[in-house]
C-alpha atoms as a PDB file:
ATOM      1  CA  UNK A   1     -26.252  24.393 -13.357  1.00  0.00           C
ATOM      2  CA  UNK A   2     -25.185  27.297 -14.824  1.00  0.00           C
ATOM      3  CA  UNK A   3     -24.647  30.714 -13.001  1.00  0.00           C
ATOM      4  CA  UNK A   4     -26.639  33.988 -14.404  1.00  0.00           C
ATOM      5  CA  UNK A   5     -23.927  36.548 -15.716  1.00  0.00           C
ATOM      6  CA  UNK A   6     -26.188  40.254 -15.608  1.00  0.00           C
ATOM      7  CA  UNK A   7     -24.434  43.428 -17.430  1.00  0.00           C
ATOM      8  CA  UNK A   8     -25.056  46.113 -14.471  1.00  0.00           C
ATOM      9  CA  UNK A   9     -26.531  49.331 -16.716  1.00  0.00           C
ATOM     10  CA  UNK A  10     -24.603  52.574 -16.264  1.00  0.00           C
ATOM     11  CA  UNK A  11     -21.367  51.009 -14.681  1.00  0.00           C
ATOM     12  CA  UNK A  12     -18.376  52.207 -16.800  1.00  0.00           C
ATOM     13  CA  UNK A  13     -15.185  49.837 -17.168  1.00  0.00           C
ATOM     14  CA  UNK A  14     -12.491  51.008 -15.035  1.00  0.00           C
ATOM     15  CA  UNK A  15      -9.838  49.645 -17.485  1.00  0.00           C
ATOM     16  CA  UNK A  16     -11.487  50.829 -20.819  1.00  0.00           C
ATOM     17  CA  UNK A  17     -14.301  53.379 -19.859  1.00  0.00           C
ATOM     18  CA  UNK A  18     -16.643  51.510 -21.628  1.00  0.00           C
ATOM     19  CA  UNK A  19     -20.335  52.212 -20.718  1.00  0.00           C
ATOM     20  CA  UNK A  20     -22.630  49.626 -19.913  1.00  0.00           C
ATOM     21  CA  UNK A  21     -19.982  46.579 -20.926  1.00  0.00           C
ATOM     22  CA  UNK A  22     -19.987  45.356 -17.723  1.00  0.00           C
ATOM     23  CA  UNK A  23     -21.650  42.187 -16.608  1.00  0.00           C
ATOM     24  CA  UNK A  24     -21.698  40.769 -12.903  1.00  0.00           C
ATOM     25  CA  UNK A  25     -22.167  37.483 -11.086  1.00  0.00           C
ATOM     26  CA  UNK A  26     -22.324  35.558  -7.799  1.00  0.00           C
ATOM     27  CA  UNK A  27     -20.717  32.395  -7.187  1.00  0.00           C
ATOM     28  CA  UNK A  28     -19.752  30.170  -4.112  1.00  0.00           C
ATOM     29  CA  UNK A  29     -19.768  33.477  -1.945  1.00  0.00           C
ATOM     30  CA  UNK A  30     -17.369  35.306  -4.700  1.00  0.00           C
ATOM     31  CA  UNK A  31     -18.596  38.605  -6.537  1.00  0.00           C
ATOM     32  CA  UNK A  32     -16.967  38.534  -9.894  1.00  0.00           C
ATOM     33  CA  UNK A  33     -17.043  41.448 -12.546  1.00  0.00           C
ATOM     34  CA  UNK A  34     -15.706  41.148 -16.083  1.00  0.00           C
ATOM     35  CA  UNK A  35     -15.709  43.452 -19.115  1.00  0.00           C
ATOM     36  CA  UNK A  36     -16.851  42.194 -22.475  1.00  0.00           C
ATOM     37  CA  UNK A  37     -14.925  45.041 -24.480  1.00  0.00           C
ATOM     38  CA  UNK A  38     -11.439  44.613 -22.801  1.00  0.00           C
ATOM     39  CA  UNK A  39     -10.231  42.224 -20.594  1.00  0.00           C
ATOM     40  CA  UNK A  40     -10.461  43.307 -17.049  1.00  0.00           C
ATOM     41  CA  UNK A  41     -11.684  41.264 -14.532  1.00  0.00           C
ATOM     42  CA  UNK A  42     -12.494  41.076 -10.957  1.00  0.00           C
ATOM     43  CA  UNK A  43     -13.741  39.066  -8.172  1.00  0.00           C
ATOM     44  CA  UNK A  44     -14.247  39.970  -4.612  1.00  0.00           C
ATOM     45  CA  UNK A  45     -15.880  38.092  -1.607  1.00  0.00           C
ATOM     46  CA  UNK A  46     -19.040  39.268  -0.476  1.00  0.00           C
ATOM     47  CA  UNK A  47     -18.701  40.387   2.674  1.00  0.00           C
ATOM     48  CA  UNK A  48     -22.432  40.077   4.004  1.00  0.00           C
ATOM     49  CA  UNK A  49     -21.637  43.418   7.210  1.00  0.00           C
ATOM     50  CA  UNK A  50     -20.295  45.511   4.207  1.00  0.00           C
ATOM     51  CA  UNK A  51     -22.593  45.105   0.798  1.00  0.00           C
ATOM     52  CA  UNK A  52     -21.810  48.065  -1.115  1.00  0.00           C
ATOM     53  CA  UNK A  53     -23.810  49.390  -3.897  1.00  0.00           C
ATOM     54  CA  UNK A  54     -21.625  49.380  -7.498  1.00  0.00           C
ATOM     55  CA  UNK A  55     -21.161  53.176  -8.433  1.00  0.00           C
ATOM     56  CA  UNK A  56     -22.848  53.650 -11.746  1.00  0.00           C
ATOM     57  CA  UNK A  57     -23.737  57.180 -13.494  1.00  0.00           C
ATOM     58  CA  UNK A  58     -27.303  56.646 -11.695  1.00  0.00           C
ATOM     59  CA  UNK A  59     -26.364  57.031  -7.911  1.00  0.00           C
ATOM     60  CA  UNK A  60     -23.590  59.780  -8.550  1.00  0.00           C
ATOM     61  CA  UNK A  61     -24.017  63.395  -8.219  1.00  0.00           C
ATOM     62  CA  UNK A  62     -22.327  65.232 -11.498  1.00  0.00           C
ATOM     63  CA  UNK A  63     -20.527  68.102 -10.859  1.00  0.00           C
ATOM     64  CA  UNK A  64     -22.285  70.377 -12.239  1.00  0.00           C
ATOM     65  CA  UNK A  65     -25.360  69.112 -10.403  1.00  0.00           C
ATOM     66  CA  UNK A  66     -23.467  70.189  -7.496  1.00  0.00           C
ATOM     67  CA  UNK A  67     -23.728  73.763  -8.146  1.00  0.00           C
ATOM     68  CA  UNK A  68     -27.356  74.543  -8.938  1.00  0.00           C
ATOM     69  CA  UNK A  69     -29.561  76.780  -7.139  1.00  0.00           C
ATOM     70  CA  UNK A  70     -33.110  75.318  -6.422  1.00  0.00           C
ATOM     71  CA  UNK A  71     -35.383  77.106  -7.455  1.00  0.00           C
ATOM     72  CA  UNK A  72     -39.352  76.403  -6.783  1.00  0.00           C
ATOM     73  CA  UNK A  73     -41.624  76.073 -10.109  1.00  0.00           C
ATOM     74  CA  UNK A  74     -44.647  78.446 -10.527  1.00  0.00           C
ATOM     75  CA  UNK A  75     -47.950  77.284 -12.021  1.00  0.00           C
ATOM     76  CA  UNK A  76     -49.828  80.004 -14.084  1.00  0.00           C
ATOM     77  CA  UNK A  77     -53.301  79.988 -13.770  1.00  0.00           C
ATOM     78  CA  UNK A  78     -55.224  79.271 -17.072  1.00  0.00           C
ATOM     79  CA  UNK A  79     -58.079  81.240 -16.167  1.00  0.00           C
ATOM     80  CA  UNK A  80     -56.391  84.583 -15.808  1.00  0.00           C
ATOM     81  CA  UNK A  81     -55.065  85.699 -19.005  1.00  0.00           C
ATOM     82  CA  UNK A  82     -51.202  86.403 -19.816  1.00  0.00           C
ATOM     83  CA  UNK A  83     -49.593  89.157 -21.292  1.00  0.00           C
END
């Protein structure tokens, strides 16, 4: 039987800051993570009380996204003409 090996999108390498060369897999309770670019390589055991979420350019706030005002969007009406 052989195990599925996923690349996990938006993950950069941490060795070569490759984007998206990542791929993950699960086997006999042990979470392993390679690069196909470089050769770093990982496993970790799952811990089932402390499943943490891989930190990928998705679920990260950018800086400058830190900064911005809010500001609410305002629908003009196309029945009243504009100027």
């Amino acid at each position: 039987m052989s195990t599925v090996k996923r690349f996990i999108a938006g993950v950069t390498c941490p060795r070569c800051a490759a984007m998206d060369r990542i791929r993950a897999w699960e086997q006999n309770g042990i979470r392993y993570r390679e690069c196909v670019s470089c050769d770093f390589f990982e496993q970790l055991p799952i811990e089932e009380d402390a499943l943490t979420e891989m930190t990928t350019r998705v679920n990260q706030v950018r800086d400058d996204q830190k900064q911005q005002d809010v500001q609410p969007v305002r629908i003009l009406d196309p029945g009243k003409p504009s100027r």
